[in-house]
Protein backbone atom coordinates (compact mmCIF):
# COMPACT_ATOMS: atom_id res chain seq x y z
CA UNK A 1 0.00 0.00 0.00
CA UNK A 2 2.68 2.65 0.84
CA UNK A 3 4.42 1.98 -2.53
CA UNK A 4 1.29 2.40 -4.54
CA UNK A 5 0.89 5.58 -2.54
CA UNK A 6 4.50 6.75 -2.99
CA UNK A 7 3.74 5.70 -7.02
CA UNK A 8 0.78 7.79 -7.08
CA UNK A 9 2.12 10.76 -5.66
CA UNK A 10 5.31 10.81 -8.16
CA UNK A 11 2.83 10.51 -10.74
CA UNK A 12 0.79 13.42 -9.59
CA UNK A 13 4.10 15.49 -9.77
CA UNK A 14 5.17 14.93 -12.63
CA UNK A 15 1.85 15.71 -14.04
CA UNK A 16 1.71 18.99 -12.38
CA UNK A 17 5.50 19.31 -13.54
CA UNK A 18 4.57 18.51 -17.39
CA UNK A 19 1.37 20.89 -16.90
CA UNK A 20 3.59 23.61 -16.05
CA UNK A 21 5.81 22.88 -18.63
CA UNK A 22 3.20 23.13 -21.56
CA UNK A 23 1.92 26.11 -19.75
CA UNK A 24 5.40 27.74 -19.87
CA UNK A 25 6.47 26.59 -23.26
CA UNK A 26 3.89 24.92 -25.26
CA UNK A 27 6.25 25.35 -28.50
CA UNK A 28 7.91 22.81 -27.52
CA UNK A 29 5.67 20.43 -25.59
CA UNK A 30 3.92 20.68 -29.69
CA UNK A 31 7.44 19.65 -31.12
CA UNK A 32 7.95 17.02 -29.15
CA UNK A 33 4.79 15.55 -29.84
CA UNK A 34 4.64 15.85 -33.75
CA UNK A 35 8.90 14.72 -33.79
CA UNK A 36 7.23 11.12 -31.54
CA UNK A 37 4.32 11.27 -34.33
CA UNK A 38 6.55 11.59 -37.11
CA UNK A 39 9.28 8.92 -35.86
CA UNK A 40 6.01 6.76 -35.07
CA UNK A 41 4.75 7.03 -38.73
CA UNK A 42 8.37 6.18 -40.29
CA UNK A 43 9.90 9.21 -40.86
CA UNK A 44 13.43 8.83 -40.72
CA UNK A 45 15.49 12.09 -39.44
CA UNK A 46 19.31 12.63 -40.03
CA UNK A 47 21.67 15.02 -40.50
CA UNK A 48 24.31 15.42 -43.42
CA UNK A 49 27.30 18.02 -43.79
CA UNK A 50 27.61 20.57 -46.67
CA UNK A 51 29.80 23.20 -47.19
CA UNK A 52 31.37 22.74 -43.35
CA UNK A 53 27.76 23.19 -42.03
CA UNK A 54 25.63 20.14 -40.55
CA UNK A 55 22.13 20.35 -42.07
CA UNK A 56 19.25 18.45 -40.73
CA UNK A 57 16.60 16.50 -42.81
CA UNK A 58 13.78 14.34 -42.60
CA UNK A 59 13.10 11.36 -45.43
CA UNK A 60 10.39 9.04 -45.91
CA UNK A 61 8.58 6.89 -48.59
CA UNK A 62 10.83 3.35 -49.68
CA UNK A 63 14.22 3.87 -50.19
CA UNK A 64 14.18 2.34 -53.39
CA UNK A 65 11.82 4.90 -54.86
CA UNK A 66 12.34 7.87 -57.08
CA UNK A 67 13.78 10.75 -55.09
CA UNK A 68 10.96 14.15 -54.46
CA UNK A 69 12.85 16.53 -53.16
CA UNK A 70 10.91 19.56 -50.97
CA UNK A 71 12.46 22.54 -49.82
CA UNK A 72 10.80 24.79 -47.28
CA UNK A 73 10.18 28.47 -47.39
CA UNK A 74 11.21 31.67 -44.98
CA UNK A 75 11.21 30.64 -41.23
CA UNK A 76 9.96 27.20 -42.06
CA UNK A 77 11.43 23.59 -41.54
CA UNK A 78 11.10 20.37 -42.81
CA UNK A 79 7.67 19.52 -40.98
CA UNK A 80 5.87 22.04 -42.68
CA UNK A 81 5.48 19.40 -45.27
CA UNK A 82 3.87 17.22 -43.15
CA UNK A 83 0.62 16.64 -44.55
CA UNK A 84 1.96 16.75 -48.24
CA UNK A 85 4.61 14.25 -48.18
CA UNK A 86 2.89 11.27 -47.19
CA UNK A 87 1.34 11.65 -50.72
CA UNK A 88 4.56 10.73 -51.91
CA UNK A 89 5.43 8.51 -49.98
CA UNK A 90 2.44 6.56 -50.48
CA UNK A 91 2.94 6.18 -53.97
CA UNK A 92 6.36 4.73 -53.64
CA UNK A 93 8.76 7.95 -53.98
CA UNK A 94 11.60 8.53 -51.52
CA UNK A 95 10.67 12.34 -49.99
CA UNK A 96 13.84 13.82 -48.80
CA UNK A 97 13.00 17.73 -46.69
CA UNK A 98 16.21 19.51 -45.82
CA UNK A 99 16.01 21.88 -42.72
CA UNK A 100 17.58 25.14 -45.13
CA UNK A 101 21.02 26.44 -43.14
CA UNK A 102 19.87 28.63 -40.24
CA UNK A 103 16.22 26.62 -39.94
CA UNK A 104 14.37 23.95 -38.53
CA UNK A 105 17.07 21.63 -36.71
CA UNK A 106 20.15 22.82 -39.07
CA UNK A 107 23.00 24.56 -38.33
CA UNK A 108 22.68 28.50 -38.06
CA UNK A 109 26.73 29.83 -38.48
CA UNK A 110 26.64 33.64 -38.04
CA UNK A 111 28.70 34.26 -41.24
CA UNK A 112 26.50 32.76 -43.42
CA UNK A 113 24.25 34.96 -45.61
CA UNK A 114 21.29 33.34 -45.50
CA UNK A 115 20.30 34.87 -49.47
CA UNK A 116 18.56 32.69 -51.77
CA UNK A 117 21.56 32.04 -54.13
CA UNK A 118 23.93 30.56 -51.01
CA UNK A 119 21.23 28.61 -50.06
CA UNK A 120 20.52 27.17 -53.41
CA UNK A 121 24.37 26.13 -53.07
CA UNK A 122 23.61 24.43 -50.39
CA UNK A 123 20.82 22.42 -51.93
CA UNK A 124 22.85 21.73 -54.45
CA UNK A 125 25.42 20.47 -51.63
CA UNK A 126 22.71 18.69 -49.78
CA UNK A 127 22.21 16.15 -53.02
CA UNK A 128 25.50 15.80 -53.79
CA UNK A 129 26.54 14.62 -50.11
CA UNK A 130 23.06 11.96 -50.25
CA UNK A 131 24.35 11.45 -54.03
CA UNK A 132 21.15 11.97 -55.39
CA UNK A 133 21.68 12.69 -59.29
CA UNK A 134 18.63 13.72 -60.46
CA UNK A 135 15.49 14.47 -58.69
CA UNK A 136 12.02 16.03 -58.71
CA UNK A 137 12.59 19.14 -56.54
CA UNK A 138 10.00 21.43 -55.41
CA UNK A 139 9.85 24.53 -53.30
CA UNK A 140 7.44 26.64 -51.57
CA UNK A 141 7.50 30.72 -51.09
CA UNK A 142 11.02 31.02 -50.88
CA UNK A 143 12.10 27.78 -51.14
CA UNK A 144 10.21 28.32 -54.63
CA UNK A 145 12.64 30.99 -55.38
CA UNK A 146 15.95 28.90 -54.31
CA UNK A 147 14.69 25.71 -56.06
CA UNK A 148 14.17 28.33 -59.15
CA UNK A 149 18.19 28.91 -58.95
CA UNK A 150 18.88 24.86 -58.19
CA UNK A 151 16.36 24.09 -61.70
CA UNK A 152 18.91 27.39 -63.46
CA UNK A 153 22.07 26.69 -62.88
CA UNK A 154 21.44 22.55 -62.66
CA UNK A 155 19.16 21.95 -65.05
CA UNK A 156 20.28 18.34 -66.29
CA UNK A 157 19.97 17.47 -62.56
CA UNK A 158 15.94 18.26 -62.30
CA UNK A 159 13.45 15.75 -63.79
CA UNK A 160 10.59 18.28 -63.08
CA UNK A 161 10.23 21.43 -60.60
CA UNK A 162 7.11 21.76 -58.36
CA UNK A 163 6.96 25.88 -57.31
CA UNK A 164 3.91 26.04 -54.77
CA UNK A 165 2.95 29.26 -53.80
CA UNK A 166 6.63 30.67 -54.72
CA UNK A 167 8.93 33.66 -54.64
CA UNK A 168 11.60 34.69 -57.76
CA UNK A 169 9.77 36.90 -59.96
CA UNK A 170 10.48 40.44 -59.09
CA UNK A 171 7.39 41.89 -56.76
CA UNK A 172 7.51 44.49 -54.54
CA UNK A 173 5.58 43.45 -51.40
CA UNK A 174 2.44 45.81 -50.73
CA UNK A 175 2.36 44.01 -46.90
CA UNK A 176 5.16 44.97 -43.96
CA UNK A 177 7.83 42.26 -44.45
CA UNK A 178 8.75 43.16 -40.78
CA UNK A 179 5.73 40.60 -39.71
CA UNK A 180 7.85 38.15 -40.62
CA UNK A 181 9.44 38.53 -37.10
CA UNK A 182 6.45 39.60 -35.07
CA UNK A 183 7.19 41.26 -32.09
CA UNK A 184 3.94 41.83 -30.26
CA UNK A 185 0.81 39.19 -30.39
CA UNK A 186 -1.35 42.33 -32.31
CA UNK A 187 1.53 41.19 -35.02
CA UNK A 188 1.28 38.06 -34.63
CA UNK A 189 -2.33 37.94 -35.60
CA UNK A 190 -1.38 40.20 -38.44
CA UNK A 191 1.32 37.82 -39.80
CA UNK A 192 -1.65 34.80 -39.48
CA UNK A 193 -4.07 37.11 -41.56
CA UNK A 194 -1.54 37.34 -44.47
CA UNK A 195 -0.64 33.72 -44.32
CA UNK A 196 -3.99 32.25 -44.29
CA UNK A 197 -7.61 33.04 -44.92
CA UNK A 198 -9.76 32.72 -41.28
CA UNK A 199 -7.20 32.38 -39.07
CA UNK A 200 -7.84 30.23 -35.95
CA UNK A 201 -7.60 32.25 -32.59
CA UNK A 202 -4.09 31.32 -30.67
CA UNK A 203 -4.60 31.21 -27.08
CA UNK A 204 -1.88 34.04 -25.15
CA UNK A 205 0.12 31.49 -24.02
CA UNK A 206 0.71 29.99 -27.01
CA UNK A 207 0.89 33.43 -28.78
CA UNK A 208 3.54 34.59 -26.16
CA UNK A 209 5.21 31.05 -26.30
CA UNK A 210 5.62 31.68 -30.39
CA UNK A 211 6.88 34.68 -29.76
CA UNK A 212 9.73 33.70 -28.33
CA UNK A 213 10.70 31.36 -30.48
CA UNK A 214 10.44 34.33 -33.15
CA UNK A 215 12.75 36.77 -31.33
CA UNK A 216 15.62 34.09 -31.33
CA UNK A 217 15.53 33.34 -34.71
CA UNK A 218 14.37 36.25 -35.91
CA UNK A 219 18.10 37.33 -37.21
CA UNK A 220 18.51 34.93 -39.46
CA UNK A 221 14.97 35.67 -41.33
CA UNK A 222 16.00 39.50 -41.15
CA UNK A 223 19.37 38.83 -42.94
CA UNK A 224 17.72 36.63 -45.72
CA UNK A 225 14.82 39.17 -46.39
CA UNK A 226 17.70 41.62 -46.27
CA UNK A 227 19.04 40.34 -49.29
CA UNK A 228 15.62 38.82 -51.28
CA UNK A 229 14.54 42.66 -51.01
CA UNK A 230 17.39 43.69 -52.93
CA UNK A 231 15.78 41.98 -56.11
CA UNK A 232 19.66 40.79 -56.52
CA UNK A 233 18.37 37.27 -57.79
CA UNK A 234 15.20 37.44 -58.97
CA UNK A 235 14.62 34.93 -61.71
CA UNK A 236 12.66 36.94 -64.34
CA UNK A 237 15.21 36.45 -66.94
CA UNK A 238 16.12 32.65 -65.89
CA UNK A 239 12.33 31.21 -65.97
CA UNK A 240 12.06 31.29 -69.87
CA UNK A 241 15.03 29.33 -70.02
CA UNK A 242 13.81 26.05 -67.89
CA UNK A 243 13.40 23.18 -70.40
CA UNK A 244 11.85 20.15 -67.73
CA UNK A 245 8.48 20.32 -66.75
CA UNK A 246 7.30 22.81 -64.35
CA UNK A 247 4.47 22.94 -61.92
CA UNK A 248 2.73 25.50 -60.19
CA UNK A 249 0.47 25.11 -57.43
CA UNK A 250 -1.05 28.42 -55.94
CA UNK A 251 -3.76 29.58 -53.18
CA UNK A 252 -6.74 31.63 -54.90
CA UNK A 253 -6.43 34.00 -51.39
CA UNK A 254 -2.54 34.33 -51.49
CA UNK A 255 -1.48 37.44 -50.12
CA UNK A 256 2.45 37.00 -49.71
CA UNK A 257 3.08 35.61 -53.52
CA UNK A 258 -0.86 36.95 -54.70
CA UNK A 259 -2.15 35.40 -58.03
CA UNK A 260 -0.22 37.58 -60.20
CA UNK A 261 3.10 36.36 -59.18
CA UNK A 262 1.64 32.68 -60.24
CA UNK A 263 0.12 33.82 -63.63
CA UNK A 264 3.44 36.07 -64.29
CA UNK A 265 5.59 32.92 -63.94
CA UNK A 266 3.27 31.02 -65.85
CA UNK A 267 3.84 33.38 -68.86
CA UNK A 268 7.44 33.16 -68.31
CA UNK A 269 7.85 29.58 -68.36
CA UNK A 270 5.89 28.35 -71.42
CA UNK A 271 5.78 24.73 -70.93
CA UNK A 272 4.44 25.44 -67.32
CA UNK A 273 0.79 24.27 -65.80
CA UNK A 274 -0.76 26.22 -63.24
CA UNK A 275 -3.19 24.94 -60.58
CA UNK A 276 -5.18 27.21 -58.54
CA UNK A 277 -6.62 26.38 -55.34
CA UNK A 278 -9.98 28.25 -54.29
CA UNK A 279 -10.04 29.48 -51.03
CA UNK A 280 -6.26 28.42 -49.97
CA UNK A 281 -3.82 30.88 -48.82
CA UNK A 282 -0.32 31.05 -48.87
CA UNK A 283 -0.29 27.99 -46.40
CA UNK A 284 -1.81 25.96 -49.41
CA UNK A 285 0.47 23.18 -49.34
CA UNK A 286 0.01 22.81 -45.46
CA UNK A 287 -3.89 23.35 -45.46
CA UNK A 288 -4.85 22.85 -48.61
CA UNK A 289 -3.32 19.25 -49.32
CA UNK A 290 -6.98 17.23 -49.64
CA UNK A 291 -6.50 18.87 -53.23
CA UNK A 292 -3.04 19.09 -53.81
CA UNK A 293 -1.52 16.16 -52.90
CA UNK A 294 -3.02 13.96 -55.73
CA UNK A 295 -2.19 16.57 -58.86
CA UNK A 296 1.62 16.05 -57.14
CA UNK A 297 1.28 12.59 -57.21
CA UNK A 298 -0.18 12.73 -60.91
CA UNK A 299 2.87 15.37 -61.71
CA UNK A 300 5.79 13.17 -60.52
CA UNK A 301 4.12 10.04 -62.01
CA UNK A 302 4.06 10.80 -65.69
């Protein structure tokens, strides 16, 4: 009897403890539960170096398969493809999703630049060091942009490009780029309105936990936004000369890369095919995958 009583009071604690703890920093109480789901569901994580720098990534699908590679956009990570790469996976393709230098659980060296062009180096790295040879590559906001560079200066190494809601084409953004590291929750909410359509309401203590997490990464988003708004490598000029299939796969309600961007790149790339998604934001490939993931699937199969 005393040991089940002894048992039930350390079990009380360390409920209270891990109450407290989400309380305090629900960030990562929400990591560690989608990093238990993800290793649950197969999804291998490992870490390569390129360049000097160790990079994190996360594959899935058999390893047998043809490689999809997906490369995340501005202050993402690998697990923002969450919902979209079990599509391909499912259908037999090996899904390789860097962490980009300075994100997700990669390295973040303070004399890196963080532009789009060094990181499309490092993608460039990233296959060489798994020796993948050729691959389906696709990118999303900025990681459309870098994967832009990768398809330009690579071309013979690309079996088709995937640009989902993407950045390249020269466009002068009509929002406050500064959301991008909110500082306050009334930015916060701001930065969800431009991302999405309807945003859900955040409880505080999530807001304030996010927050956090913002304000210590927020350097390395400022220095690659730095450089992207110096229009340095936009790809208006290097679109018209892709030759492998391309693929674009917007949000009707995008506000970050708006409809104009897609239809502009469209034009530019002639062999292109554009696929609009009604109601989807720029978080299309996250919340909008019900749709999505089968035109992939039907892309990267033909």
């Amino acid at each position: 009897m005393k040991l089940a009583k002894w048992l039930l009071m350390i079990a009380g604690a360390l409920a209270v403890i891990a109450g407290v703890g989400f309380l305090v920093r629900p960030v990562s109480f929400f990591n560690g539960f989608m990093y238990l789901r993800e290793g649950l569901g197969g999804v291998e994580n490992r870490s390569v170096t390129v360049a000097g720098h160790r990079m994190h990534y996360e594959a899935e699908g058999p390893a047998s398969g043809p490689v999809v590679v997906l490369v995340h956009g501005l202050g993402g990570r690998a697990e923002d493809w969450a919902n979209l790469a079990p599509y391909l996976a499912k259908a037999g393709f090996r899904v390789y999703l860097p962490d980009l230098l300075g994100y997700g659980r990669s390295e973040r060296p303070v004399d890196f630049s963080y532009s789009v062009r060094d990181e499309a180096a490092q993608v460039v790295g990233f296959m060489d060091a798994l020796g993948l040879k050729q691959v389906d590559l696709g990118g999303w906001s900025m990681g459309g942009w870098i994967v832009e560079i990768v398809a330009g200066m690579h071309p013979e190494r690309i079996r088709r490009l995937m640009l989902f809601d993407a950045a390249g084409v020269y466009n002068k953004p009509l929002w406050d780029t500064r959301l991008f590291t909110p500082a306050s929750l009334g930015e916060l909410d701001q930065l969800d309105a431009l991302l999405m359509p309807h945003p859900p309401a955040v409880p505080g203590f999530i807001a304030r936990d996010i927050l956090r997490v913002s304000r210590q990464r927020a350097w390395v988003v400022q220095r690659a936004l730095g450089t992207m708004l110096t229009a340095q490598d936009v790809t208006d000029s290097l679109l018209p000369t892709l030759k492998m299939p391309v693929l674009l796969l917007w949000g009707s309600e995008d506000q970050i890369t708006p409809m104009e961007v897609a239809e502009r790149m469209h034009k530019l790339i002639p062999q292109s095919e554009l696929d609009v998604f009604a109601g989807c934001g720029h978080l299309a490939p996250e919340q909008c995958t019900t749709e999505m993931g089968p035109k992939v699937v039907e892309f990267v199969k033909r």
